[in-house]
Every structure is written in structure tokens, then in C-alpha cells.
Protein backbone atom coordinates (compact mmCIF):
# COMPACT_ATOMS: atom_id res chain seq x y z
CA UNK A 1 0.00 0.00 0.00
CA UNK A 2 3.07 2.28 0.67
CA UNK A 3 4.26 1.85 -2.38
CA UNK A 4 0.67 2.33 -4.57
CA UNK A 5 0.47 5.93 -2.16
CA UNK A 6 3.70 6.70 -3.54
CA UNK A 7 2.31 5.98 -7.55
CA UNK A 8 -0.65 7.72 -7.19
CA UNK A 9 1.00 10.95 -6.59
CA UNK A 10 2.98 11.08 -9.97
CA UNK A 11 -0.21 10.10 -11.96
CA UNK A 12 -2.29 12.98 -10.15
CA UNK A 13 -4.69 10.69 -8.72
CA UNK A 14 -3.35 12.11 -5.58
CA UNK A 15 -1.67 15.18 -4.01
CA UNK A 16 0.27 14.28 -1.13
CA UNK A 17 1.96 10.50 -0.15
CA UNK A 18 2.73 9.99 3.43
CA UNK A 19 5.25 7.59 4.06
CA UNK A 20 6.54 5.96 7.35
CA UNK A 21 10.01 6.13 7.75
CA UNK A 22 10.34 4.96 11.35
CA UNK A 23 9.36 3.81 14.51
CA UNK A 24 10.36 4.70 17.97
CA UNK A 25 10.54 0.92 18.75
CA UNK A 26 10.95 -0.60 15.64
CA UNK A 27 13.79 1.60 14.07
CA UNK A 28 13.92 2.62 10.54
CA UNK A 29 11.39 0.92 7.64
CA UNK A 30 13.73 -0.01 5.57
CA UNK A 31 11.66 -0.82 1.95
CA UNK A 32 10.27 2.83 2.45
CA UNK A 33 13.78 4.17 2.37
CA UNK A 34 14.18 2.67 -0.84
CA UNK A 35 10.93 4.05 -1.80
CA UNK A 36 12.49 7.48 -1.41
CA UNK A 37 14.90 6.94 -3.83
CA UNK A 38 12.89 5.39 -6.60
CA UNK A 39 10.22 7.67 -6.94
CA UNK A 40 10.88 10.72 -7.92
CA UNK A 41 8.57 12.68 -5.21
CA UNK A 42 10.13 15.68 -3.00
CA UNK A 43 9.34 15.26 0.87
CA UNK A 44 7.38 18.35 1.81
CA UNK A 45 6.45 17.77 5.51
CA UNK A 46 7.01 15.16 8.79
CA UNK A 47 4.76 14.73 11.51
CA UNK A 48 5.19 12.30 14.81
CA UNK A 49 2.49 10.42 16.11
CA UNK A 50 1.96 8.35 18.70
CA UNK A 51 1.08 4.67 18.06
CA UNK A 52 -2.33 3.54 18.71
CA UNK A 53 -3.24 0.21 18.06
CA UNK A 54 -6.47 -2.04 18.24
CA UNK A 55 -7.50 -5.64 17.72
CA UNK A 56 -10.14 -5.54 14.84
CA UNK A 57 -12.38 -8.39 13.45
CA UNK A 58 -16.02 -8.97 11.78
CA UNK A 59 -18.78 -7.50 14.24
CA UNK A 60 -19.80 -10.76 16.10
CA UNK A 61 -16.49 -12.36 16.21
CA UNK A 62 -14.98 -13.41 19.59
CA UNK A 63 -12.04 -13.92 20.53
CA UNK A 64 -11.32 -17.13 21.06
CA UNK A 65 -12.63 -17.90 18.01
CA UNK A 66 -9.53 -16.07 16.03
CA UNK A 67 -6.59 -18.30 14.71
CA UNK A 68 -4.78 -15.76 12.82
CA UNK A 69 -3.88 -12.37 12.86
CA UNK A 70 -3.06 -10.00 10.62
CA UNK A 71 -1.26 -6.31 10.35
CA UNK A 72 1.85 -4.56 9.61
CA UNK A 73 5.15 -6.62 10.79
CA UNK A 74 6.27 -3.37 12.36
CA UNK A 75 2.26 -3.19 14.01
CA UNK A 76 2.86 -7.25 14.90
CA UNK A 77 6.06 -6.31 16.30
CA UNK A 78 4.50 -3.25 18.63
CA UNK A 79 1.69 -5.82 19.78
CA UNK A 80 3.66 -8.75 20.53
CA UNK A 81 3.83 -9.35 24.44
CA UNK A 82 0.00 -7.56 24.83
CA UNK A 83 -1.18 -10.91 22.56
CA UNK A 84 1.10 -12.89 24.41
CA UNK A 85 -0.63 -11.71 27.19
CA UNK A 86 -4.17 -12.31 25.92
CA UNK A 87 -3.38 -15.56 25.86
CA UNK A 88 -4.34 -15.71 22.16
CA UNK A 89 -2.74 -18.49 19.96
CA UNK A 90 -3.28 -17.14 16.92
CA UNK A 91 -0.72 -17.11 13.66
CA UNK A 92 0.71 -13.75 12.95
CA UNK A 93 0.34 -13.18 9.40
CA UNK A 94 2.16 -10.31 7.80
CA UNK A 95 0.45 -7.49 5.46
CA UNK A 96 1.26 -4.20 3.66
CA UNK A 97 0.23 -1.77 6.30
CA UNK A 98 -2.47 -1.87 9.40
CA UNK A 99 -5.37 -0.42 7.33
CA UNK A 100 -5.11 -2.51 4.21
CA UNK A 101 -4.86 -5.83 6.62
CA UNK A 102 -9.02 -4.45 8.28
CA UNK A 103 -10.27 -4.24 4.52
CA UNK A 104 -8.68 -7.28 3.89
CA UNK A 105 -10.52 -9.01 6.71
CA UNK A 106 -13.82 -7.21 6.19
CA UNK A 107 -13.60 -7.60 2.03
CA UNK A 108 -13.31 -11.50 2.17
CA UNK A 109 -15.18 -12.13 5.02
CA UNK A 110 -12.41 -14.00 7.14
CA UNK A 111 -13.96 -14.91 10.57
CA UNK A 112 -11.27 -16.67 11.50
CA UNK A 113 -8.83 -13.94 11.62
CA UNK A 114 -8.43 -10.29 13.47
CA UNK A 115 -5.99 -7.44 12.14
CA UNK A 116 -4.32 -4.56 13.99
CA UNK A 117 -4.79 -1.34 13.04
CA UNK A 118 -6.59 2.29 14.22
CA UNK A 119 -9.79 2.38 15.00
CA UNK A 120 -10.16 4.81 12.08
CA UNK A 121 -9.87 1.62 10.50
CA UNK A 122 -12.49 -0.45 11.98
CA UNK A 123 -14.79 2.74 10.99
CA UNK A 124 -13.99 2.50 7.82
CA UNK A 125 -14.41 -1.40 6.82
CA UNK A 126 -17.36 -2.07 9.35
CA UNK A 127 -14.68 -3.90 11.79
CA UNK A 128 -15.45 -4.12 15.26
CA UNK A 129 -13.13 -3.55 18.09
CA UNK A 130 -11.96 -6.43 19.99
CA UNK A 131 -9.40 -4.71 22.46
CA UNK A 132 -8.25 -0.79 22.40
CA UNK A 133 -4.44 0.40 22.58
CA UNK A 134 -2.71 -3.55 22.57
CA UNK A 135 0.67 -1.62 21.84
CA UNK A 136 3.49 -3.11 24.12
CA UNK A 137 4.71 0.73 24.93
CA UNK A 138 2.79 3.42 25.55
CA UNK A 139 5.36 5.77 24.57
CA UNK A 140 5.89 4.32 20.99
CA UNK A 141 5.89 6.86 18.28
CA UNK A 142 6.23 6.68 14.40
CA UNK A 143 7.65 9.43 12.25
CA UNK A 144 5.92 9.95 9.19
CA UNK A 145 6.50 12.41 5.95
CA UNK A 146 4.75 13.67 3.19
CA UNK A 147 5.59 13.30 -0.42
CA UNK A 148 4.65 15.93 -3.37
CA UNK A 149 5.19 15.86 -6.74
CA UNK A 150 7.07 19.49 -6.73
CA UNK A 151 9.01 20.69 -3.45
CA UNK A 152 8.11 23.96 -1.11
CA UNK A 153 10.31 26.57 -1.30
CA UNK A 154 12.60 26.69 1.90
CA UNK A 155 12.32 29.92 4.24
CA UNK A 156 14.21 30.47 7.38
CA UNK A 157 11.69 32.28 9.27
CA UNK A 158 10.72 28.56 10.62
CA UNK A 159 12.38 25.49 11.94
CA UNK A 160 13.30 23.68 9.14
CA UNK A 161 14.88 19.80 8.22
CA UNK A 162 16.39 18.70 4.66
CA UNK A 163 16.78 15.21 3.91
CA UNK A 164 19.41 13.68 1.39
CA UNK A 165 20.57 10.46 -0.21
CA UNK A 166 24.45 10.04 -1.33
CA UNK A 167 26.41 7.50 -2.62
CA UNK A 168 30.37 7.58 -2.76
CA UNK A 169 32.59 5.27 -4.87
CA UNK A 170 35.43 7.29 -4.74
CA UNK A 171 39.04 5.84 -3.90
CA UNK A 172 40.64 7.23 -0.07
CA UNK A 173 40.09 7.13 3.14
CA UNK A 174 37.54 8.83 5.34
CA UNK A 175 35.60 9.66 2.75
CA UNK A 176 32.59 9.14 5.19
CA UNK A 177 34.08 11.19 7.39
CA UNK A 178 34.86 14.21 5.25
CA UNK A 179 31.28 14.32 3.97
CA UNK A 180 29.89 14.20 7.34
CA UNK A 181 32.25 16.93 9.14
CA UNK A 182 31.28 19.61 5.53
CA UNK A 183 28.11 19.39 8.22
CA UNK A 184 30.03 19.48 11.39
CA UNK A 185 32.20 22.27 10.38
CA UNK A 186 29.02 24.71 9.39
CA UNK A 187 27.48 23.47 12.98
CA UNK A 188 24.48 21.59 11.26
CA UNK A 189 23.17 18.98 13.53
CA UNK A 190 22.59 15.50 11.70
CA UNK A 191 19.36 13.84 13.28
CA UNK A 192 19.75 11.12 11.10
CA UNK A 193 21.95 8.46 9.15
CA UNK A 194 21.13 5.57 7.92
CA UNK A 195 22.90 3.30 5.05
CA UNK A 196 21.34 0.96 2.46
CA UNK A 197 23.08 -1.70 0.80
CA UNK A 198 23.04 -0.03 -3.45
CA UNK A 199 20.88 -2.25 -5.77
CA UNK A 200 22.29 -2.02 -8.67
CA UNK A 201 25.84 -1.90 -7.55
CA UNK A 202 26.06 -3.90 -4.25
CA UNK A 203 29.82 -5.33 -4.44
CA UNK A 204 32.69 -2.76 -4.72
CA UNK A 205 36.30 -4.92 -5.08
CA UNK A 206 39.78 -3.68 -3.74
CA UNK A 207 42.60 -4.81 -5.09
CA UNK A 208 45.73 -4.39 -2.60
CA UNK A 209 49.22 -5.90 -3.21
CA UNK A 210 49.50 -6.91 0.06
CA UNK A 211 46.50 -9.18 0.83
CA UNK A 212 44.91 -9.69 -2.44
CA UNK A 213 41.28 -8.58 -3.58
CA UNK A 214 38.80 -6.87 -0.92
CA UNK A 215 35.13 -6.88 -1.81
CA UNK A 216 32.97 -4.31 0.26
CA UNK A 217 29.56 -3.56 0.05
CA UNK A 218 28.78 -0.01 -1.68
CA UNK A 219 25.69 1.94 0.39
CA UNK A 220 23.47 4.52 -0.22
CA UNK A 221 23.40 6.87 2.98
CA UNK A 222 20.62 8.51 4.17
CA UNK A 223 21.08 11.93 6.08
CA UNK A 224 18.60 14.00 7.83
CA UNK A 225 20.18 17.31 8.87
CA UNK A 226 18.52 20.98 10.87
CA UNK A 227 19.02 23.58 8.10
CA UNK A 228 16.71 25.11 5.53
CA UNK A 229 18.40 24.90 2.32
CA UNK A 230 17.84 28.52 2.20
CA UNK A 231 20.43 29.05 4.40
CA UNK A 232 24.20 29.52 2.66
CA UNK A 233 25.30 27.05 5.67
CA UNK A 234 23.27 24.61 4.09
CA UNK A 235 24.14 25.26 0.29
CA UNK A 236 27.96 25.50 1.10
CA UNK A 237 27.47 22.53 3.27
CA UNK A 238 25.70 20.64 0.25
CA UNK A 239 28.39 21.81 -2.41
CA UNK A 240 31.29 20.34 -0.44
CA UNK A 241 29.61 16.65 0.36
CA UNK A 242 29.41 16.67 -4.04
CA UNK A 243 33.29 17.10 -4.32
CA UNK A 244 33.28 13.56 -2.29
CA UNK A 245 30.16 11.62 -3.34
CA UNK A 246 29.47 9.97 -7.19
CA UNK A 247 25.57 10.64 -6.23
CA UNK A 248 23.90 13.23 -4.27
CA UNK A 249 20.29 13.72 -4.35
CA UNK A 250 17.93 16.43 -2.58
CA UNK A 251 15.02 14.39 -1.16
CA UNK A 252 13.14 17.83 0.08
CA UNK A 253 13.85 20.82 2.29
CA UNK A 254 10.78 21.00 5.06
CA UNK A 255 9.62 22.42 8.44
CA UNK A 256 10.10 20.33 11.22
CA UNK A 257 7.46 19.04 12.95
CA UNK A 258 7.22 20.87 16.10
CA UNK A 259 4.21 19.90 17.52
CA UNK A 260 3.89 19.24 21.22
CA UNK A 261 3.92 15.31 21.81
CA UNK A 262 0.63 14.46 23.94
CA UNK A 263 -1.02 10.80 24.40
CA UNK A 264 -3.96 12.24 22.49
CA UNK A 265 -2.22 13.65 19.63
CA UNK A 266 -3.61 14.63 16.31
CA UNK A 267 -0.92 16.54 14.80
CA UNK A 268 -0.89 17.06 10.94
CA UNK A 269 1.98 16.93 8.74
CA UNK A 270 3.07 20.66 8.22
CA UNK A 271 3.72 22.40 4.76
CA UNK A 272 3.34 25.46 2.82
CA UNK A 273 0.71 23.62 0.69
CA UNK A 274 -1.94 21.36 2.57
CA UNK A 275 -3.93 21.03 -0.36
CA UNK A 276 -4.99 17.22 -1.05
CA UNK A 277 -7.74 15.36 -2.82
């Protein structure tokens, strides 16, 4: 479903994508990472919510009568001791996201089998609730951000984040560490790295005289960093990481989401444009 959100957009049957790109508990979502880089869609806004989960099946269904269950592995994951607990035995069964697993159940009629997702959800394919807020922490939280087809123009009246992707196949040493101090030397915070292994390229060999042929995996990296790239920090910061990396890529210059975090929450992702269809 993440990845049909993220077609949509480009055909103008949508507006806005919002992806998941990680959990508090769960770490980063790794096939939405590489969703970032092959579709060409700008990231225009994040928001932080807090995880709310519920067991869902067909109105009339009890519990004991459920042998399977079915949701998100990152939503199975964040539910795992609470069904432990329930003492269901039930097969975990692993879906595209929370909210495609409830139509799922509803659209084939499956009385056998419960999903996990918001109670949104359950409104929305005629679910009932079994059990509200089955998340093992109460303090879990997933990041989310929103995808255009053109990006916002940066300002620095606001908070603001820019995300990146880079490669580097380029022969010395430290190169990691050169691109990431052109950040450290401008005093831009990094809130996040993360590497990917590089599909089309995933095996970089070394020759050395001394001990023969290395093979290393090549990565794409991942960097979140606090700068609008309206700032000259930024730009300068930007130019110097492409005098080190093969590929650099702008994945979108956003606000931040700076929304008080409250049980209750019901932020919205932030951008210049909120327009959606």
C-alpha cells in the first residue's frame, strides 16, 4: 500500500503521499527508504504520532474464536507481548500496512482472523473492536513524511529539516568522514543516518598488493540534517559533500514538525501547501 500511495501521486490521482520512515521501537522501515529513492517525489512535511493500536475483526467475532492475525510486521512487532498476554494463539500473518490488513478481513469475510490497526480503520471497513491500545509501549511513536510531486520553497523564518541520499565510490580514506564533518564544520546537527546496501551496484572490489582482492559492500546513505536549504550554511554545506560523493540527491527541504507530543495527539503533517484530494 506504501508503495501504490507513492504511484498515485505522480499520476495525479493524488496530491500528497505519506510515508513511514520509522518507529520509535521498531527503528527505521527499511523498503520505504528505498521508496524514497525510486520515486521521484520531494518530501514536503514530517509529523510524529503516537502509536495507537487495536484488535479488529467482523462484528460478532470473539475472541477465542480467532486463529490468525493479521497487520503490519512493524504493528505485529509493537503488539507482541499484549497478545502474548491475551493468551491468544493465533498465527501472525504479515500485510502491507495496518489499514489494508481491516479491509482485507472485512472484504473477504475471514472470521477466523483479526488485524491490527486504528480504530479509524475499523470505521472505515465495518470492523469491530476487539481490544483498544494492545501496543506493548505506551510511549511508541512513528515518524511519518509527506511526499509531493514538486518541493516547497525553503524559508528560514521557521524550523526547518532537509533530507538527502548520497552514494560515494570514490578511492581514499575517510571519505565518510569528510562528507559528514562539511556538516560538522558549518554546525548543522545530523538527526539522522542511515545506510542501504546499493541495488544495482552492491559489491565494490579492492585490489591491494598486500592481501589480495577486498570486496565491500557499496551503500546509499541517508542523512537528515537541521538547516533550511535557504540558508548559505546549508548550500555551502551541500556543495562540499558533491566534491566527495558519485551521487547526491535532494530528497526535500521541510519544516520540522514541532508539535507538542501528547497521548492524544492529532498533529498534521506541516507544509506550505496542505492542499490534497
Amino acid at each position: 500500500m506504501a508503495a501504490a500511495s507513492l504511484i498515485k501521486a505522480p499520476l495525479w490521482i493524488a496530491d500528497r503521499a505519506v510515508l513511514p520512515v520509522e518507529n520509535s521501537l521498531g527503528g527505521s522501515i527499511h523498503r520505504n527508504y528505498d521508496l524514497l529513492l525510486r520515486h521521484r517525489l520531494h518530501i514536503v512535511g514530517e509529523v510524529q504520532l503516537p502509536v495507537h493500536h487495536c484488535l479488529m475483526a467482523l462484528p460478532g467475532v470473539r475472541k477465542e474464536c480467532l486463529t490468525r492475525v493479521m497487520s503490519h510486521p512493524q504493528a505485529l512487532a509493537q503488539c507482541e507481548h499484549t497478545l502474548t498476554a491475551m493468551g491468544l494463539n493465533v498465527v501472525r500473518e504479515a500485510f502491507d500496512d495496518t489499514a489494508g490488513a481491516a479491509e482485507y478481513v472485512a472484504a473477504n469475510g475471514l472470521r477466523d482472523t483479526a488485524a491490527i490497526a486504528s480504530s479509524r480503520a475499523a470505521e472505515l471497513y465495518g470492523m469491530e473492536v476487539l481490544a483498544d491500545g494492545i501496543q506493548d509501549d505506551c510511549g511508541n511513536v512513528t515518524r511519518f513524511v509527506m511526499l509531493a510531486r514538486e518541493p516547497i520553497v525553503p524559508r528560514t523564518d521557521r524550523p526547518f529539516k532537509t533530507s538527502i541520499v548520497f552514494a560515494h565510490d570514490k578511492e581514499g580514506t575517510s571519505v565518510l568522514f569528510k562528507v559528514l564533518s562539511a556538516f560538522a564544520f558549518r554546525d548543522i546537527t545530523l538527526t539522522k543516518i542511515e545506510s542501504r546496501p546499493h541495488r544495482h551496484r552492491p559489491i565494490r572490489l579492492v585490489d591491494d598488493a598486500n592481501v589480495g582482492t577486498a570486496k565491500h559492500f557499496e551503500y546509499m546513505f541517508y542523512v537528515d540534517f537541521q538547516a533550511s536549504l535557504a540558508e548559505p550554511r546549508a548550500q555551502n554545506a551541500l556543495a562540499e559533500v558533491q566534491e566527495y560523493t558519485s551521487f547526491l540527491r535532494v530528497l526535500g527541504s521541510y519544516p520540522m514538525d514541532m508539535t507538542p507530543m501528547t497521548a492524544g495527539s492529532s498533529s498534521t503533517v506541516t507544509s506550505d501547501d496542505s492542499s490534497s484530494t
